[in-house]
Protein backbone atom coordinates (compact mmCIF):
# COMPACT_ATOMS: atom_id res chain seq x y z
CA UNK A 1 36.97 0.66 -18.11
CA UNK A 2 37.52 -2.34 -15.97
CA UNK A 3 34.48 -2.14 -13.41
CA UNK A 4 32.59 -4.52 -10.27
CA UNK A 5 29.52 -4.63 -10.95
CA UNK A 6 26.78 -4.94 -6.90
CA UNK A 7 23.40 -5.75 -7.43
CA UNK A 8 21.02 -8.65 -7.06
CA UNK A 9 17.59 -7.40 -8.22
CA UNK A 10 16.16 -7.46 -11.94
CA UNK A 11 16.46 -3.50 -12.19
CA UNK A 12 20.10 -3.77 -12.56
CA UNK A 13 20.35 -6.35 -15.52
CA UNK A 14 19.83 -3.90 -18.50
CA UNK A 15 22.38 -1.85 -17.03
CA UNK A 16 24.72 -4.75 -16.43
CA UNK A 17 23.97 -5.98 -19.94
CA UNK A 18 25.27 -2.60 -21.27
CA UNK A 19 28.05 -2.63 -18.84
CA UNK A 20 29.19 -5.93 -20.30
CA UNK A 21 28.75 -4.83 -23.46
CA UNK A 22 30.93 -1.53 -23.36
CA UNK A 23 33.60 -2.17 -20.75
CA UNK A 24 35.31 -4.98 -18.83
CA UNK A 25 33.20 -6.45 -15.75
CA UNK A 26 35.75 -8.24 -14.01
CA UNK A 27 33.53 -9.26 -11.01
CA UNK A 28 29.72 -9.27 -9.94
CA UNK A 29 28.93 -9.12 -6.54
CA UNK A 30 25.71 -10.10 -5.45
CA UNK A 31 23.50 -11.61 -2.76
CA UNK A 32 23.65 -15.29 -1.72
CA UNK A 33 20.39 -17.74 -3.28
CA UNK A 34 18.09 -17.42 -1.21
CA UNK A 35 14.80 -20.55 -0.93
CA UNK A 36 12.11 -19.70 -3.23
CA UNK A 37 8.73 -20.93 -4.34
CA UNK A 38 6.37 -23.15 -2.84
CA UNK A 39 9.21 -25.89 -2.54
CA UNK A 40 11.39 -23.08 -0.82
CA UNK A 41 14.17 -24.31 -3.63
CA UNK A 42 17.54 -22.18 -3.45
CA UNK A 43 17.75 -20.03 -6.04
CA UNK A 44 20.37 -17.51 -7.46
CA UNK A 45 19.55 -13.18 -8.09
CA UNK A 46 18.52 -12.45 -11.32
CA UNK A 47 21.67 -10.52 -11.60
CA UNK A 48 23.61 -13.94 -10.43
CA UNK A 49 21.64 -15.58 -13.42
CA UNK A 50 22.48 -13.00 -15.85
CA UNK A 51 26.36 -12.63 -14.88
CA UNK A 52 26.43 -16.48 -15.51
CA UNK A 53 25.00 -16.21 -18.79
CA UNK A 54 27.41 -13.46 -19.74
CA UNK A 55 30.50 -15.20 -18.67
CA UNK A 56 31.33 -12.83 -15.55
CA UNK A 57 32.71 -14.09 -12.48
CA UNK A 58 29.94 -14.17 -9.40
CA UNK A 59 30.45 -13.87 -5.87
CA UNK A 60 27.91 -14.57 -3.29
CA UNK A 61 28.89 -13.43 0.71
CA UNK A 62 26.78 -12.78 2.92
CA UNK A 63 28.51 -10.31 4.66
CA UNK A 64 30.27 -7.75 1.68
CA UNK A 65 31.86 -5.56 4.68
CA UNK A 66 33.72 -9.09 6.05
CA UNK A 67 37.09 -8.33 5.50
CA UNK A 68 37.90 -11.57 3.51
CA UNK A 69 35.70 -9.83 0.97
CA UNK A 70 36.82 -6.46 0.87
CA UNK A 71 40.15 -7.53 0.53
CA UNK A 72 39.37 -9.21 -2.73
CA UNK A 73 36.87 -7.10 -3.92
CA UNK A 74 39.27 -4.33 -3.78
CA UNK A 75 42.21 -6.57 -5.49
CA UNK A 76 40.51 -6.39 -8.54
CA UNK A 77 41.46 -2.71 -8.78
CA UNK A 78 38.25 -1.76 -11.16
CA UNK A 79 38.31 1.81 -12.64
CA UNK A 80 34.89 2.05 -11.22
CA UNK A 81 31.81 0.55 -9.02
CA UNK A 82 28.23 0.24 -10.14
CA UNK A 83 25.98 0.03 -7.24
CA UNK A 84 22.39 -1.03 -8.29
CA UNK A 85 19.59 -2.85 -6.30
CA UNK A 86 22.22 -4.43 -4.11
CA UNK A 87 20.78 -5.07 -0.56
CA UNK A 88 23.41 -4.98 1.78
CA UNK A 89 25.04 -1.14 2.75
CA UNK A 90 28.39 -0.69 1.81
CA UNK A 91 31.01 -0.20 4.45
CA UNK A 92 33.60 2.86 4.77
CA UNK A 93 36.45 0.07 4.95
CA UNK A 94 34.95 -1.39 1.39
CA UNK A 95 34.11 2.04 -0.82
CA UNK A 96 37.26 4.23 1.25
CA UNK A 97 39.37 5.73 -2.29
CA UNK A 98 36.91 4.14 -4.73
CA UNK A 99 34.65 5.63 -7.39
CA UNK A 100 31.55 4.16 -6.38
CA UNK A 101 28.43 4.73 -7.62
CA UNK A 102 24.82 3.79 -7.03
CA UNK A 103 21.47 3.88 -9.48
CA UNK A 104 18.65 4.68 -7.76
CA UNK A 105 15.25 4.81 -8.69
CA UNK A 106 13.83 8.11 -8.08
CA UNK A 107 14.97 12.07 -9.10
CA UNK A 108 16.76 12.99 -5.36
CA UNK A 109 16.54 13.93 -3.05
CA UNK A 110 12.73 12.67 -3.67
CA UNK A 111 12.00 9.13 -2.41
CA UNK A 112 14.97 8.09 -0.89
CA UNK A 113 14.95 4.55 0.75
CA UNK A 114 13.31 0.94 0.11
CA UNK A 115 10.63 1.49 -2.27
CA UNK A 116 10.79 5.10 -4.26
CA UNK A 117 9.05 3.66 -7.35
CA UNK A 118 6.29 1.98 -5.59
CA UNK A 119 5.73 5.44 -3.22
CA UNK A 120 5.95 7.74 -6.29
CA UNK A 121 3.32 5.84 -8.77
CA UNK A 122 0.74 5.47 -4.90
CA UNK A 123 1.43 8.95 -4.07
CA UNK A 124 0.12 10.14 -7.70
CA UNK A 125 3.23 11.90 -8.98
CA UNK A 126 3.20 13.26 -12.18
CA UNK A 127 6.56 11.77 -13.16
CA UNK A 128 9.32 10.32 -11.71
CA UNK A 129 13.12 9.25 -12.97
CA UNK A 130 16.37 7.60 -11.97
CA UNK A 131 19.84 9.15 -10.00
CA UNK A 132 23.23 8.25 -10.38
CA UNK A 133 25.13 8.68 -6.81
CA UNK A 134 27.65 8.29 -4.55
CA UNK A 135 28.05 6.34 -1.53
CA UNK A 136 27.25 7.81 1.13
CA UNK A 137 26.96 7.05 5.01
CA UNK A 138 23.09 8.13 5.01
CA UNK A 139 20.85 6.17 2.61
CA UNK A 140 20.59 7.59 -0.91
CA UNK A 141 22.17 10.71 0.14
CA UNK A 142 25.00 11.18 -2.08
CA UNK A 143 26.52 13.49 -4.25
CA UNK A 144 24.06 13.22 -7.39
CA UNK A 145 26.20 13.16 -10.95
CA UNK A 146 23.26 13.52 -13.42
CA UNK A 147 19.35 12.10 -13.34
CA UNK A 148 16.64 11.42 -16.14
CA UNK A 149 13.12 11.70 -15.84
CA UNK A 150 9.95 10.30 -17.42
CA UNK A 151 5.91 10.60 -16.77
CA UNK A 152 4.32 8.08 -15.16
CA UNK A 153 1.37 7.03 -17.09
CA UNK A 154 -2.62 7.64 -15.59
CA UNK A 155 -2.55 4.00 -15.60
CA UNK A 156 0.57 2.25 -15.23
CA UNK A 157 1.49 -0.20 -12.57
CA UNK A 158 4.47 0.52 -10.21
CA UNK A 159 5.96 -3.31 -12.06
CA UNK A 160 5.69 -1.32 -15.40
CA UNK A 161 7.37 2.14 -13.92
CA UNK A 162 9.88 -0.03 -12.72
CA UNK A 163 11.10 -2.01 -16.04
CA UNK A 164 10.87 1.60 -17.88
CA UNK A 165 13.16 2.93 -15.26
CA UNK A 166 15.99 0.10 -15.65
CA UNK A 167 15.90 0.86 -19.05
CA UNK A 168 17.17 4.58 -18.39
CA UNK A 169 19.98 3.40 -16.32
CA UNK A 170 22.63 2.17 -18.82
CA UNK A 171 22.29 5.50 -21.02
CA UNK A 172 23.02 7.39 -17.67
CA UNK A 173 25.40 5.19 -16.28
CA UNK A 174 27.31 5.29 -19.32
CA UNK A 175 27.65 9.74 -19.53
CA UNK A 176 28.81 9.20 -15.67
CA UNK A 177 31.40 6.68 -16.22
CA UNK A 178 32.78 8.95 -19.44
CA UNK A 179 32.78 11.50 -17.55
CA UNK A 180 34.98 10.39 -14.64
CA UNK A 181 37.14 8.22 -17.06
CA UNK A 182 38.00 11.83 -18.71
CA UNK A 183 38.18 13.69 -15.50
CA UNK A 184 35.49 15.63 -15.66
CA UNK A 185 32.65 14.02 -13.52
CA UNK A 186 31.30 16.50 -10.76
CA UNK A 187 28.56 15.56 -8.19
CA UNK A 188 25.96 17.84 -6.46
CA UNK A 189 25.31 17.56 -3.16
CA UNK A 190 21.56 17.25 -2.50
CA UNK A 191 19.33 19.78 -0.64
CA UNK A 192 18.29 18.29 2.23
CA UNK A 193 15.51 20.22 2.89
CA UNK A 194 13.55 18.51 -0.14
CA UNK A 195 14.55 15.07 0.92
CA UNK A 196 11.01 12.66 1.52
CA UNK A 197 11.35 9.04 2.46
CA UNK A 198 10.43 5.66 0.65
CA UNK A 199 9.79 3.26 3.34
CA UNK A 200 9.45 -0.02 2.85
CA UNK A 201 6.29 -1.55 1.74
CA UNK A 202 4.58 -4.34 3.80
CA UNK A 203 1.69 -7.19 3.70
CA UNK A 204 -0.79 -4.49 5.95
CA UNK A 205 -0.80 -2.03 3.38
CA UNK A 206 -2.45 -4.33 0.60
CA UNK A 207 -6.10 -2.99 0.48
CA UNK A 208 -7.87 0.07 0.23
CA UNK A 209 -10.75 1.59 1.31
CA UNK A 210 -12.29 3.20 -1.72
CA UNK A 211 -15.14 5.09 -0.22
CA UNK A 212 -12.68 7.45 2.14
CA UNK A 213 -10.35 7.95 -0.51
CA UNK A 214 -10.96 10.73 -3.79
CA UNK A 215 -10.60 8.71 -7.06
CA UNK A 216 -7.40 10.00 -8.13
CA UNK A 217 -5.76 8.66 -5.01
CA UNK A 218 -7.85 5.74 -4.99
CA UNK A 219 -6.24 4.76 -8.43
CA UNK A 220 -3.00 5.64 -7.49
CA UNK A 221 -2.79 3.24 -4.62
CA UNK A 222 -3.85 0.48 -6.49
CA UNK A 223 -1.63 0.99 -9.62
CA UNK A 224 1.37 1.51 -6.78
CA UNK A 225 0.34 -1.87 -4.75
CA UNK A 226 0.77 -3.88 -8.44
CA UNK A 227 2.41 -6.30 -8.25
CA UNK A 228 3.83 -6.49 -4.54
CA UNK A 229 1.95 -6.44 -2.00
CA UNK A 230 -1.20 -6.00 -4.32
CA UNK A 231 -4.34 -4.56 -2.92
CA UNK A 232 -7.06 -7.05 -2.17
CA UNK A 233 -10.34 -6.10 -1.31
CA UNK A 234 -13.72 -7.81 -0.49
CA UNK A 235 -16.19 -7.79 -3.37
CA UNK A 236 -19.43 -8.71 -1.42
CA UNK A 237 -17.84 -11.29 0.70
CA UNK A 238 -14.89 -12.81 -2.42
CA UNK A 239 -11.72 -11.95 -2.21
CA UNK A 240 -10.63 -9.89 -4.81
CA UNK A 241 -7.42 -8.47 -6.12
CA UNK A 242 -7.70 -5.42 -7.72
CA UNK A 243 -4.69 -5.42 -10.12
CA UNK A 244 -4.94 -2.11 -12.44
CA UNK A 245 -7.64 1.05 -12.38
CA UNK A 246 -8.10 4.52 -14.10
CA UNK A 247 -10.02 7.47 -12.81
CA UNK A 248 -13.18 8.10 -14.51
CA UNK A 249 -13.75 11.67 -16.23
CA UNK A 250 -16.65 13.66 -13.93
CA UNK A 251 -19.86 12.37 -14.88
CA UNK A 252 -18.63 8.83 -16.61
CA UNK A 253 -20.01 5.36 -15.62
CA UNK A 254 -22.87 4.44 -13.90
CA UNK A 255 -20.87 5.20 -10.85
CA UNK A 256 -21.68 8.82 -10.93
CA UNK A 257 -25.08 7.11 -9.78
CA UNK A 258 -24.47 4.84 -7.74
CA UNK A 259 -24.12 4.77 -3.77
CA UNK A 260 -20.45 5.11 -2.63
CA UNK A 261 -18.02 1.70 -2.77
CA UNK A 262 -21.04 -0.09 -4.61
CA UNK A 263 -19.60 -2.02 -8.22
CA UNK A 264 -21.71 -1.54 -11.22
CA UNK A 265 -22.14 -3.51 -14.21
CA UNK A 266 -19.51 -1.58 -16.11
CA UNK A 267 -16.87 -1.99 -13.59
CA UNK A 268 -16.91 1.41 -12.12
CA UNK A 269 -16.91 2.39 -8.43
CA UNK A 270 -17.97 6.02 -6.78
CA UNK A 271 -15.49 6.89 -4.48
CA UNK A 272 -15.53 9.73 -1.96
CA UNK A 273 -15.02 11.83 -4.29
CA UNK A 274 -15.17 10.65 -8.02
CA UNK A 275 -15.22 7.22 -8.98
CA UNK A 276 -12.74 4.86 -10.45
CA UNK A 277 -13.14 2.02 -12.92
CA UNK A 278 -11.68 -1.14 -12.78
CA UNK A 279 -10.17 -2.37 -16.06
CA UNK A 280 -7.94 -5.83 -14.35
CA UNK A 281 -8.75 -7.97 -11.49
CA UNK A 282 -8.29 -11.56 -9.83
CA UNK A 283 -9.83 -13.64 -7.92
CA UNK A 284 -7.99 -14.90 -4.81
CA UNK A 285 -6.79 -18.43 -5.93
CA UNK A 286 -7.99 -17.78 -10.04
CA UNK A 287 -6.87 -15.99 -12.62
CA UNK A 288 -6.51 -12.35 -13.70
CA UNK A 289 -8.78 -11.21 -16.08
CA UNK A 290 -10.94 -8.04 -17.30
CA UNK A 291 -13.53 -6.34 -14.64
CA UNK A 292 -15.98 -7.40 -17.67
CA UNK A 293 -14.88 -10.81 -17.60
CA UNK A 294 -14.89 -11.00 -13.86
CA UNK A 295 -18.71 -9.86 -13.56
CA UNK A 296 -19.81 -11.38 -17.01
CA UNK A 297 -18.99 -14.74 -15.08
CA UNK A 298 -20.51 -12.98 -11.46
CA UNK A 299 -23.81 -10.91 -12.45
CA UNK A 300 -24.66 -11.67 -8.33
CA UNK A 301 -21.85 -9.27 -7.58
CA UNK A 302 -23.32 -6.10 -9.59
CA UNK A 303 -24.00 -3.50 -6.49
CA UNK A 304 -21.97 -5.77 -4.49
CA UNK A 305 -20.27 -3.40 -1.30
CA UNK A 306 -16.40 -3.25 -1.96
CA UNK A 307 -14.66 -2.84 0.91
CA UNK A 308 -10.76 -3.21 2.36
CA UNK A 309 -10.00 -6.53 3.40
CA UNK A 310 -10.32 -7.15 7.12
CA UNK A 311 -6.78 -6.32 8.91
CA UNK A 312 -6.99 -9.95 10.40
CA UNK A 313 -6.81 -11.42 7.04
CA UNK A 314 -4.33 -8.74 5.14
């Protein structure tokens, strides 16, 4: 099939490496370079990286809906659209007549919006999965044409959710686009009455307070914040980012002793309820290690208070 290929984030590339790989892409569309870094240097989407390394023609606007572009987007007269990570909402004018679809990173109607990987692995869901839709007018709310689902792990960051999701998305992609290239594909429309929201996250929700919080939820904020925003939380006065924790079992650590938000000498922490143990950390300005490392090199910070950073300095 002879596709256009929108997206700008990394989720998209294994996709758009399939893509490549099994039909023509005769255009990527993505989102102009943007400064990065310390030295604020311009640089391209990792999907504008990857199209240039596959040969594919790249186009950058800033406005997809301006009608210099959707004139020659639509001249390329693809079979089909692949919509993934994009960044920019697709006007009626640009999709009107086109088979358009979109990957998104959640089973829909669940998690619809900015972050629906991040929300799921911080709300503590079981499992979690990708959608192939359609454009719609409302955000994520289009006609689903198949999904795939997988368990998120008792410790697995929302970064390592994320790269096992992308890796669904070509096998997915590729039963949709069969299936409308033989006539066949059929979307569902979504029940609106499970639909939940996946706002965007921000810099104020980086820390947690682990002594009003059960473990379980404790652990899955923490996992979720990893790696953007983080969660950063005072150990005695340090900064310290907590990178990666598990629950502990009822009973297990010297937790289960200890007063509530205090960190003992095998990395464990009672919450309100439970306790959690912390198995990766860093140091604001070092390096991330092991919670062994970290208080093998700080004994003074054994039955240390951990508490959420101040909101002045979040």
């Amino acid at each position: 099939m002879r596709l256009v290929f929108l997206g700008a984030g990394a989720f998209g590339i294994p996709s758009l490496d399939a893509l490549a790989q099994d039909h023509e892409v005769a255009l990527v569309v993505t989102q102009p370079d943007r400064p990065a870094g310390r030295g604020k240097v311009l640089t391209p989407t990792p999907i504008a990286v990857r199209a240039a390394e596959l040969g594919i023609r790249v186009v950058k606007p800033p406005d997809v809906n301006a009608a210099s572009v959707v004139e020659e987007i639509r001249g390329i007269g693809a079979d089909a659209w692949v919509v993934i990570a994009f960044g920019q909402k697709l006007s009626r004018e640009l999709v009107d007549g086109v088979f358009a679809i979109n990957l998104h990173g959640s089973v829909l109607p669940a998690y619809r919006g900015a972050a629906p990987i991040q929300r799921a692995v911080m709300d503590g869901c079981a499992e979690t999965g990708v959608s192939v839709i359609g454009i719609a007018e409302r955000m994520d709310a289009g006609l689903v044409y198949a999904t795939r689902s997988r368990a998120i792990g008792a410790t697995e960051t929302a970064d390592e959710v994320h790269d096992a999701l992308a890796l669904l998305g070509p096998e997915v992609l590729s039963a949709v686009l069969a299936d409308h290239a033989a006539g066949r594909a059929k979307g569902e429309v979504q029940d609106e009455s499970k639909a939940t929201r996946a706002r965007k996250l921000s810099k104020a929700e980086a820390t947690v307070d682990l002594a009003s919080l059960e473990a379980h939820a404790v652990r899955a904020r923490i996992n979720g914040l990893n790696s953007w925003p983080g969660c950063t939380v005072l150990v005695g006065e340090l900064p310290v980012k907590i990178l990666r924790v598990a629950a502990c079992r009822d009973g297990e650590g010297a937790a289960a002793e200890a007063s509530c938000g205090a960190l003992c000498a095998d990395g464990t922490v009672r919450t309100l309820t439970g306790a959690v143990r912390l198995l990766e950390v860093q140091p604001v300005g070092g390096k991330a290690m092991t919670a062994a490392a970290f208080l093998n090199g700080r004994p003074a910070l054994i039955g240390a208070p951990v508490r959420p950073l101040p909101a002045s300095a979040s």
